[in-house]
N, C-alpha and C. Protein backbone atom coordinates (compact mmCIF):
# COMPACT_ATOMS: atom_id res chain seq x y z
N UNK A 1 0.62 -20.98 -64.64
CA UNK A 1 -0.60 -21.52 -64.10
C UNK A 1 -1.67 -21.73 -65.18
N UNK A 2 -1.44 -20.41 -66.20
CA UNK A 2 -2.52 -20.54 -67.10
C UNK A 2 -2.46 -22.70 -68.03
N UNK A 3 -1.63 -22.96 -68.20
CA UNK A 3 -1.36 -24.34 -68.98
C UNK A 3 -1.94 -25.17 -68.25
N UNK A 4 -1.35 -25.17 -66.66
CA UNK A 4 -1.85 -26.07 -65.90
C UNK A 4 -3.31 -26.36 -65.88
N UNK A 5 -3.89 -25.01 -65.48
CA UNK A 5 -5.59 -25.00 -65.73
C UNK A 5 -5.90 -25.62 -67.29
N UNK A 6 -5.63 -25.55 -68.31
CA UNK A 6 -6.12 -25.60 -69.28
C UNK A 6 -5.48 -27.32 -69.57
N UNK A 7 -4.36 -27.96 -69.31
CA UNK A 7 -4.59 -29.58 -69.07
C UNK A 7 -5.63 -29.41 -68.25
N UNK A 8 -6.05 -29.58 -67.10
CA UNK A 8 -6.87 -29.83 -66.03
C UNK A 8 -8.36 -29.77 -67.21
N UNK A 9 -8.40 -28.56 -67.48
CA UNK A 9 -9.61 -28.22 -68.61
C UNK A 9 -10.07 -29.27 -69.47
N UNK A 10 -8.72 -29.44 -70.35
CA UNK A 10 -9.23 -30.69 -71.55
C UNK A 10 -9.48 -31.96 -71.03
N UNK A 11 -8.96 -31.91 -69.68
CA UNK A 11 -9.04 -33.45 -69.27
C UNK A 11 -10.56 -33.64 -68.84
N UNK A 12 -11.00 -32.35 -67.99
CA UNK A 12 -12.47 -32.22 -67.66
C UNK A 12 -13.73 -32.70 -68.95
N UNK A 13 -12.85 -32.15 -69.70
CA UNK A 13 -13.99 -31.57 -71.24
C UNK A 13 -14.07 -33.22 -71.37
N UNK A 14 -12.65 -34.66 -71.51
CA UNK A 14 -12.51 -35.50 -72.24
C UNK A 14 -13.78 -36.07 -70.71
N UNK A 15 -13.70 -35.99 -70.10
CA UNK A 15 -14.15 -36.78 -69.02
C UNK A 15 -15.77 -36.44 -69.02
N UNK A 16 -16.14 -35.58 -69.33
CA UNK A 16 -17.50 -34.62 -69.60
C UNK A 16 -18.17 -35.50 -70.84
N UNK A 17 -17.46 -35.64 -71.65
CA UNK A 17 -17.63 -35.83 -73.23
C UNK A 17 -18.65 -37.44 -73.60
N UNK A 18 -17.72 -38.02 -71.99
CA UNK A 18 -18.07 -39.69 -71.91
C UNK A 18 -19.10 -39.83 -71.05
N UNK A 19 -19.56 -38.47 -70.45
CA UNK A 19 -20.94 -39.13 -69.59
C UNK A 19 -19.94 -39.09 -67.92
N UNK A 20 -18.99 -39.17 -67.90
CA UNK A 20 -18.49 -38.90 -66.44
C UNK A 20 -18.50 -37.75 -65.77
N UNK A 21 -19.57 -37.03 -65.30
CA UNK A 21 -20.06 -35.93 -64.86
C UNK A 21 -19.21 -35.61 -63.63
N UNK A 22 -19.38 -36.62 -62.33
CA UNK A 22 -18.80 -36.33 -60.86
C UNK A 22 -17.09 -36.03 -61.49
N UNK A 23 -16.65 -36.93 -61.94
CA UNK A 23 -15.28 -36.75 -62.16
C UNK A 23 -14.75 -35.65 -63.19
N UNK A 24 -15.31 -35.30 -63.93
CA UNK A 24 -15.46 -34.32 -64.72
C UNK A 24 -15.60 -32.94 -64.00
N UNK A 25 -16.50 -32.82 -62.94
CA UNK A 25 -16.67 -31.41 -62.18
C UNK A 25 -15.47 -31.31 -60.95
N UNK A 26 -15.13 -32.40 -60.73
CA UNK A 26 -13.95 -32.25 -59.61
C UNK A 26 -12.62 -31.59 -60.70
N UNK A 27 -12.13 -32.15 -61.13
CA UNK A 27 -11.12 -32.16 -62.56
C UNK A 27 -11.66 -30.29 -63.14
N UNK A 28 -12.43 -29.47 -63.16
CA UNK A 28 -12.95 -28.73 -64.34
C UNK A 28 -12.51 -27.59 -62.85
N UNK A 29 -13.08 -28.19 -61.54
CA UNK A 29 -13.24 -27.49 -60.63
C UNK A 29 -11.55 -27.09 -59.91
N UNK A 30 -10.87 -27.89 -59.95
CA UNK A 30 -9.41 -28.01 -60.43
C UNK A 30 -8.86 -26.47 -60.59
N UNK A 31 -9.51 -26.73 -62.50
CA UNK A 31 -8.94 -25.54 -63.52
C UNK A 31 -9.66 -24.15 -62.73
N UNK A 32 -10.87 -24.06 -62.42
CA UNK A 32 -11.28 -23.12 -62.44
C UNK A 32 -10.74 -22.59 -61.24
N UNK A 33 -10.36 -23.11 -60.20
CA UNK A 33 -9.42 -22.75 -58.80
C UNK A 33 -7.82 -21.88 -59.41
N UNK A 34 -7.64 -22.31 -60.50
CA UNK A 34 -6.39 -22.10 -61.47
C UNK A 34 -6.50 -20.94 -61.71
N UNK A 35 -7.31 -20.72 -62.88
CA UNK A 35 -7.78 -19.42 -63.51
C UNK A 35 -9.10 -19.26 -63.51
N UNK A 36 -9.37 -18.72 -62.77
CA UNK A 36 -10.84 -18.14 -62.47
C UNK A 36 -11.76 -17.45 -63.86
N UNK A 37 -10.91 -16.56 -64.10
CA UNK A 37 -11.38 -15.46 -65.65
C UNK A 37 -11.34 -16.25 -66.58
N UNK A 38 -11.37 -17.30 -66.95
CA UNK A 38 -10.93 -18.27 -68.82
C UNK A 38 -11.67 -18.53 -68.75
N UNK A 39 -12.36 -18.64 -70.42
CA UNK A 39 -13.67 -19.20 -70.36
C UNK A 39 -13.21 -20.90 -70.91
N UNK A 40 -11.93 -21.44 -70.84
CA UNK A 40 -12.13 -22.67 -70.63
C UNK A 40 -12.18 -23.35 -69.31
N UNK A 41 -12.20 -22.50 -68.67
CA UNK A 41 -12.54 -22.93 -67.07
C UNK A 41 -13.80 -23.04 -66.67
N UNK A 42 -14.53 -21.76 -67.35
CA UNK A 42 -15.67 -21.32 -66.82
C UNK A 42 -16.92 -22.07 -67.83
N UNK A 43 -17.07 -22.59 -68.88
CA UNK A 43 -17.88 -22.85 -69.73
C UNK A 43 -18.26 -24.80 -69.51
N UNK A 44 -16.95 -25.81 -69.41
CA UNK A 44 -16.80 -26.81 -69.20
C UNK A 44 -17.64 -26.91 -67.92
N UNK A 45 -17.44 -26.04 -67.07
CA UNK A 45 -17.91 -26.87 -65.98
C UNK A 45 -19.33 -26.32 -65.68
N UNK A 46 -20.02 -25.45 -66.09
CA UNK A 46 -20.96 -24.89 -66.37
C UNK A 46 -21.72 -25.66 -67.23
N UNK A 47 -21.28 -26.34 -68.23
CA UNK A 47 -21.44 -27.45 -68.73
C UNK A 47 -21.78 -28.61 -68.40
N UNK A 48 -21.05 -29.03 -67.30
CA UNK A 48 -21.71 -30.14 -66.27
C UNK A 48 -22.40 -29.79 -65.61
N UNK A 49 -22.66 -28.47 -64.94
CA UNK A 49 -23.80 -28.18 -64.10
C UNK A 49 -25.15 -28.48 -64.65
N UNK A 50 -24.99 -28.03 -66.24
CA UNK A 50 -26.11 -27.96 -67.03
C UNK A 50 -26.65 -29.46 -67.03
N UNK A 51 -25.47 -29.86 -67.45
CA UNK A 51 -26.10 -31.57 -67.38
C UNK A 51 -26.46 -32.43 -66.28
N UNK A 52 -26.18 -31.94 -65.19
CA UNK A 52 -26.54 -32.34 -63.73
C UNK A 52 -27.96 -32.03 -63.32
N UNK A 53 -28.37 -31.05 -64.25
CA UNK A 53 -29.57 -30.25 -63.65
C UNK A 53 -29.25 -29.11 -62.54
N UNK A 54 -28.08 -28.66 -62.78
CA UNK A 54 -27.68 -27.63 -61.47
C UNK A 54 -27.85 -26.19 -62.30
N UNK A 55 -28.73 -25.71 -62.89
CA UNK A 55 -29.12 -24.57 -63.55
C UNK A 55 -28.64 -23.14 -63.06
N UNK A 56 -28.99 -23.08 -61.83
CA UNK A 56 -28.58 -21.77 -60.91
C UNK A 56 -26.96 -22.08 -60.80
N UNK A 57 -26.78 -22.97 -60.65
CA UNK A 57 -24.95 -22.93 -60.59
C UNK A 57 -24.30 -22.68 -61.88
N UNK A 58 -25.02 -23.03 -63.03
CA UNK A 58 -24.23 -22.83 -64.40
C UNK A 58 -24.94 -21.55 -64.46
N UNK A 59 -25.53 -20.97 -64.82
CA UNK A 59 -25.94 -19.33 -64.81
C UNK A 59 -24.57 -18.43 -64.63
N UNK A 60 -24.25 -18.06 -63.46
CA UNK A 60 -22.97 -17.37 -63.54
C UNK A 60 -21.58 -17.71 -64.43
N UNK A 61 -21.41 -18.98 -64.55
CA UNK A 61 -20.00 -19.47 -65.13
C UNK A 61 -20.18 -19.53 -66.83
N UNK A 62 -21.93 -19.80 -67.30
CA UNK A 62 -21.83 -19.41 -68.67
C UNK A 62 -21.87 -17.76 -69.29
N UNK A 63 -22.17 -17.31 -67.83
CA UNK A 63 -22.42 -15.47 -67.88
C UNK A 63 -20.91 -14.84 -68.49
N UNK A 64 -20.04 -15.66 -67.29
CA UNK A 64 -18.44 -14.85 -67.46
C UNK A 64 -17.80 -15.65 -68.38
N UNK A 65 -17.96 -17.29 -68.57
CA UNK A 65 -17.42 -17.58 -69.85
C UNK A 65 -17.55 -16.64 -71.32
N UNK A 66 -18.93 -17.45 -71.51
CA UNK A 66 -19.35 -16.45 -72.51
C UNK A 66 -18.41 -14.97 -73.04
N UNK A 67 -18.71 -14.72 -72.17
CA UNK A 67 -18.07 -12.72 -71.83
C UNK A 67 -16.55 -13.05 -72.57
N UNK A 68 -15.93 -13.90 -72.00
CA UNK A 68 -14.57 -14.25 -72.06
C UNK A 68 -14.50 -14.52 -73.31
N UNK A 69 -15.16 -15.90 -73.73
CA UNK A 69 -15.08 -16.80 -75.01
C UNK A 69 -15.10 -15.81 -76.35
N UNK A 70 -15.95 -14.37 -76.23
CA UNK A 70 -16.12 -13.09 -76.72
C UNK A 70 -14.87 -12.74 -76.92
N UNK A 71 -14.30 -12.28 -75.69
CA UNK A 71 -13.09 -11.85 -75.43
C UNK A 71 -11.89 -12.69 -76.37
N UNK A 72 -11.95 -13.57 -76.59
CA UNK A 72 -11.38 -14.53 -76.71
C UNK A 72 -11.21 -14.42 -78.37
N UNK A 73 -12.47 -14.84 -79.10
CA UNK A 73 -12.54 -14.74 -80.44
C UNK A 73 -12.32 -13.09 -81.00
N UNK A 74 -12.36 -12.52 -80.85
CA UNK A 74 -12.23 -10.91 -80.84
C UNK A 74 -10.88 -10.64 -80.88
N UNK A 75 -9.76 -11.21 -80.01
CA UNK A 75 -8.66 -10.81 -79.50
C UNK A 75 -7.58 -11.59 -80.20
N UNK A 76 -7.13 -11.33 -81.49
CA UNK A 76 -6.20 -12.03 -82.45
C UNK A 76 -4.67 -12.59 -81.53
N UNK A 77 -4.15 -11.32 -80.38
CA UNK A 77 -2.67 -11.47 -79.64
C UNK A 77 -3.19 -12.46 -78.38
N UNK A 78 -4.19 -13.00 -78.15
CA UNK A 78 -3.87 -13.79 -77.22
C UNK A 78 -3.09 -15.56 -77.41
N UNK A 79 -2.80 -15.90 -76.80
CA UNK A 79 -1.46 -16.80 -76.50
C UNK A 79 -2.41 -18.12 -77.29
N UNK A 80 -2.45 -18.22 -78.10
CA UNK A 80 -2.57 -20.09 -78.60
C UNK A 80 -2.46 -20.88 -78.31
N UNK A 81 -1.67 -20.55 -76.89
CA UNK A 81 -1.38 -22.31 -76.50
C UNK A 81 -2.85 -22.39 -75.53
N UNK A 82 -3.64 -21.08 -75.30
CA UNK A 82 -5.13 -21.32 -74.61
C UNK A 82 -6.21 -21.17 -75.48
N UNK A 83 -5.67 -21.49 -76.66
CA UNK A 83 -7.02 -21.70 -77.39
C UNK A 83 -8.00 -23.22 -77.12
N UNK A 84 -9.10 -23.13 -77.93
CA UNK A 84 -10.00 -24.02 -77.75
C UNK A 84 -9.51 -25.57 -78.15
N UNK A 85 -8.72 -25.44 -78.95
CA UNK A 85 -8.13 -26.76 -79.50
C UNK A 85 -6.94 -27.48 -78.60
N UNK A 86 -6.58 -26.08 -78.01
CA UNK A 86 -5.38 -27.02 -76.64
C UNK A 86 -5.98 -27.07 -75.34
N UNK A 87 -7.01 -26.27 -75.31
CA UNK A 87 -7.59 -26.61 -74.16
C UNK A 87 -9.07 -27.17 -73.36
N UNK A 88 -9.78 -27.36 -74.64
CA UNK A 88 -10.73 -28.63 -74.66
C UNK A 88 -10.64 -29.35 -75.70
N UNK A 89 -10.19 -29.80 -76.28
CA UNK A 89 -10.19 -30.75 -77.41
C UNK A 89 -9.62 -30.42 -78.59
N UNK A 90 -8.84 -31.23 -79.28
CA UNK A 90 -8.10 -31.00 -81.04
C UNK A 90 -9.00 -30.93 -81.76
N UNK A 91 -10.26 -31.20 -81.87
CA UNK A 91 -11.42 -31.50 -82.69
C UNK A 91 -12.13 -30.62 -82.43
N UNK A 92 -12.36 -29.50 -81.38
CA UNK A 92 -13.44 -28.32 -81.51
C UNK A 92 -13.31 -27.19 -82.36
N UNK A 93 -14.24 -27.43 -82.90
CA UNK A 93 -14.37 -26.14 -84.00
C UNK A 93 -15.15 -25.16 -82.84
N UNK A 94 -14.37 -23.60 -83.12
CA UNK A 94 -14.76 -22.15 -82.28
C UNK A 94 -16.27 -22.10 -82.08
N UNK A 95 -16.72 -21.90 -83.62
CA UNK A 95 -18.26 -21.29 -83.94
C UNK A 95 -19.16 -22.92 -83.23
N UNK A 96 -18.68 -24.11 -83.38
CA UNK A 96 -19.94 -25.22 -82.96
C UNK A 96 -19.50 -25.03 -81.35
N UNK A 97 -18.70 -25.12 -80.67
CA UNK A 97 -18.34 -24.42 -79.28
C UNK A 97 -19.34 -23.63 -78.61
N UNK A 98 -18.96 -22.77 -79.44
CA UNK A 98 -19.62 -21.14 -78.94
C UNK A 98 -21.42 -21.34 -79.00
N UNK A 99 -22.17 -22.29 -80.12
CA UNK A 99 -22.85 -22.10 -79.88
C UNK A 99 -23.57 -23.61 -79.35
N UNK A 100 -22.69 -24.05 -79.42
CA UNK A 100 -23.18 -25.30 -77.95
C UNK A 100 -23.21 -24.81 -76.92
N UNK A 101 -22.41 -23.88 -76.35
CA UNK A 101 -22.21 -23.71 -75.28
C UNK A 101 -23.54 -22.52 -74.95
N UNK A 102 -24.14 -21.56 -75.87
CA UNK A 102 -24.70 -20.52 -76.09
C UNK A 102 -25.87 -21.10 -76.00
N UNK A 103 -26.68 -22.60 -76.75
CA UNK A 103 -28.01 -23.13 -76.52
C UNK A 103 -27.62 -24.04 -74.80
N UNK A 104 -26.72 -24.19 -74.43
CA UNK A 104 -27.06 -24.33 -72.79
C UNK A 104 -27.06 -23.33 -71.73
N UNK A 105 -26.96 -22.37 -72.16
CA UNK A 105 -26.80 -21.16 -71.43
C UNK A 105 -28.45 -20.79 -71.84
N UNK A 106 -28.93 -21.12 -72.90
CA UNK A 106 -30.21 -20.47 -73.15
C UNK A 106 -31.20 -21.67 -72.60
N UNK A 107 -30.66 -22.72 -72.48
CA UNK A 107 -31.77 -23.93 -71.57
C UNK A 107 -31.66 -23.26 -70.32
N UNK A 108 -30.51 -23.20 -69.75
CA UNK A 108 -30.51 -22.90 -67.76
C UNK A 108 -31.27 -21.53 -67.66
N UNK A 109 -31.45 -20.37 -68.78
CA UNK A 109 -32.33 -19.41 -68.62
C UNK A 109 -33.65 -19.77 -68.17
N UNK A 110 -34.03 -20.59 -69.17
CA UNK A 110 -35.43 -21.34 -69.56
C UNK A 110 -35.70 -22.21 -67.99
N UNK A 111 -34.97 -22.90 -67.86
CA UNK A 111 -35.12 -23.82 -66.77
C UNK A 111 -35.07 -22.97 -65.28
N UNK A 112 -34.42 -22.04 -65.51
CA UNK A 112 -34.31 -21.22 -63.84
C UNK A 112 -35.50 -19.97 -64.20
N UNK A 113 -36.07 -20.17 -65.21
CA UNK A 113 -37.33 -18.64 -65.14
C UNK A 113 -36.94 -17.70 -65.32
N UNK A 114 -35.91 -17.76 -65.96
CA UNK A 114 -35.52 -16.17 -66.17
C UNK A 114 -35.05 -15.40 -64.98
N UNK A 115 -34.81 -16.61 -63.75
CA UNK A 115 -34.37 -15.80 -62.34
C UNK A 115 -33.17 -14.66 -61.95
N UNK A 116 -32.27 -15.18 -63.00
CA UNK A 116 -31.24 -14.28 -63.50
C UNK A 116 -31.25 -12.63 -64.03
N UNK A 117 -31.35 -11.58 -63.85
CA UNK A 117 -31.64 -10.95 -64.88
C UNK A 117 -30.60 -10.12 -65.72
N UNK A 118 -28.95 -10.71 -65.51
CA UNK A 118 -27.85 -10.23 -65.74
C UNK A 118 -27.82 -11.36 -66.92
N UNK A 119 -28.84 -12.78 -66.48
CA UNK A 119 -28.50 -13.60 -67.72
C UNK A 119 -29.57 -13.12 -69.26
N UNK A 120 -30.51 -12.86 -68.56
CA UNK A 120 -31.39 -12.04 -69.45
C UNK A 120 -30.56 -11.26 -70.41
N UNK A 121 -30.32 -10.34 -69.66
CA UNK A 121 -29.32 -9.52 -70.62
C UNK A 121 -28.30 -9.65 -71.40
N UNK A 122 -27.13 -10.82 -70.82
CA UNK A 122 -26.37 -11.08 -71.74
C UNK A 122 -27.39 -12.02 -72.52
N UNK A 123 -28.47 -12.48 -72.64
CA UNK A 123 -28.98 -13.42 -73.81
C UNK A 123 -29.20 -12.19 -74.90
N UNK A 124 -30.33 -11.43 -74.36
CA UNK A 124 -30.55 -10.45 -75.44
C UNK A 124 -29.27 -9.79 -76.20
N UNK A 125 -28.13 -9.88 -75.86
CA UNK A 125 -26.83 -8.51 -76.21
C UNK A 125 -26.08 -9.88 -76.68
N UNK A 126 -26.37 -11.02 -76.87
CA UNK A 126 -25.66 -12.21 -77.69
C UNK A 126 -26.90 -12.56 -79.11
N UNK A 127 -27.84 -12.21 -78.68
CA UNK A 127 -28.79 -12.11 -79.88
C UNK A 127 -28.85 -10.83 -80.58
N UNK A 128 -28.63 -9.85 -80.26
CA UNK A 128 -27.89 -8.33 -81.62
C UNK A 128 -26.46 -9.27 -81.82
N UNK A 129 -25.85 -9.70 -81.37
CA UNK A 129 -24.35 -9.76 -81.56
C UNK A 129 -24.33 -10.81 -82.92
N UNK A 130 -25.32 -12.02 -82.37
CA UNK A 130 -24.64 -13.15 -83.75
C UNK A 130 -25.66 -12.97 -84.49
């Protein structure tokens, strides 16, 4: 299941990439029905929320991505075929990823008021971290 989600993923990311938002969140929404816990499930489409203006909806999915994407770079034995390059794009570099994904997680803070306060926290505990 994990592969399946992660085509579904890159296809979201390629569809995201061009400005196709609706089709992009159906497709991302797909993966994330797949594997719930990946942060290529969880970051992409959190991603479109962001760009939709859906702030309170990307809040949680960049919370547990994030967490994951952590998980992720940290964890040398996990499986390669779910890395970032097979499963959003051949062309993503980790570190411009991580912190693309890290300044939209810090807009939807900004934009929802700080309504979050679990996002609060992971902002501050990603700012000791990098």
């Amino acid at each position: 299941m994990a592969e399946i989600a992660c085509l579904f993923a890159r296809f979201g990311f390629r569809l995201q990439t061009q400005g196709r938002y609706r089709e992009a969140e159906f497709v991302q929404k797909l993966a994330l029905r797949l594997q719930p816990n990946q942060y290529f499930t969880n970051l992409p489409l959190a991603a479109t929320y962001h760009e939709t203006g859906r702030h309170d909806d990307a809040l949680p999915l960049f919370e547990l991505g994030l967490a994951r994407f952590q998980d992720f770079e940290n964890n040398t034995n996990l499986t390669p075929a779910l890395s970032p390059a097979k499963c959003l794009g051949p062309d993503v570099e980790i570190r411009n990823l991580r912190n693309r994904y890290r300044k939209m997680y810090e807009a939807c803070v900004k934009a929802t008021r700080g309504k979050s306060l679990s996002g609060f926290y992971l902002l501050i505990s990603m700012e000791l971290l990098f």
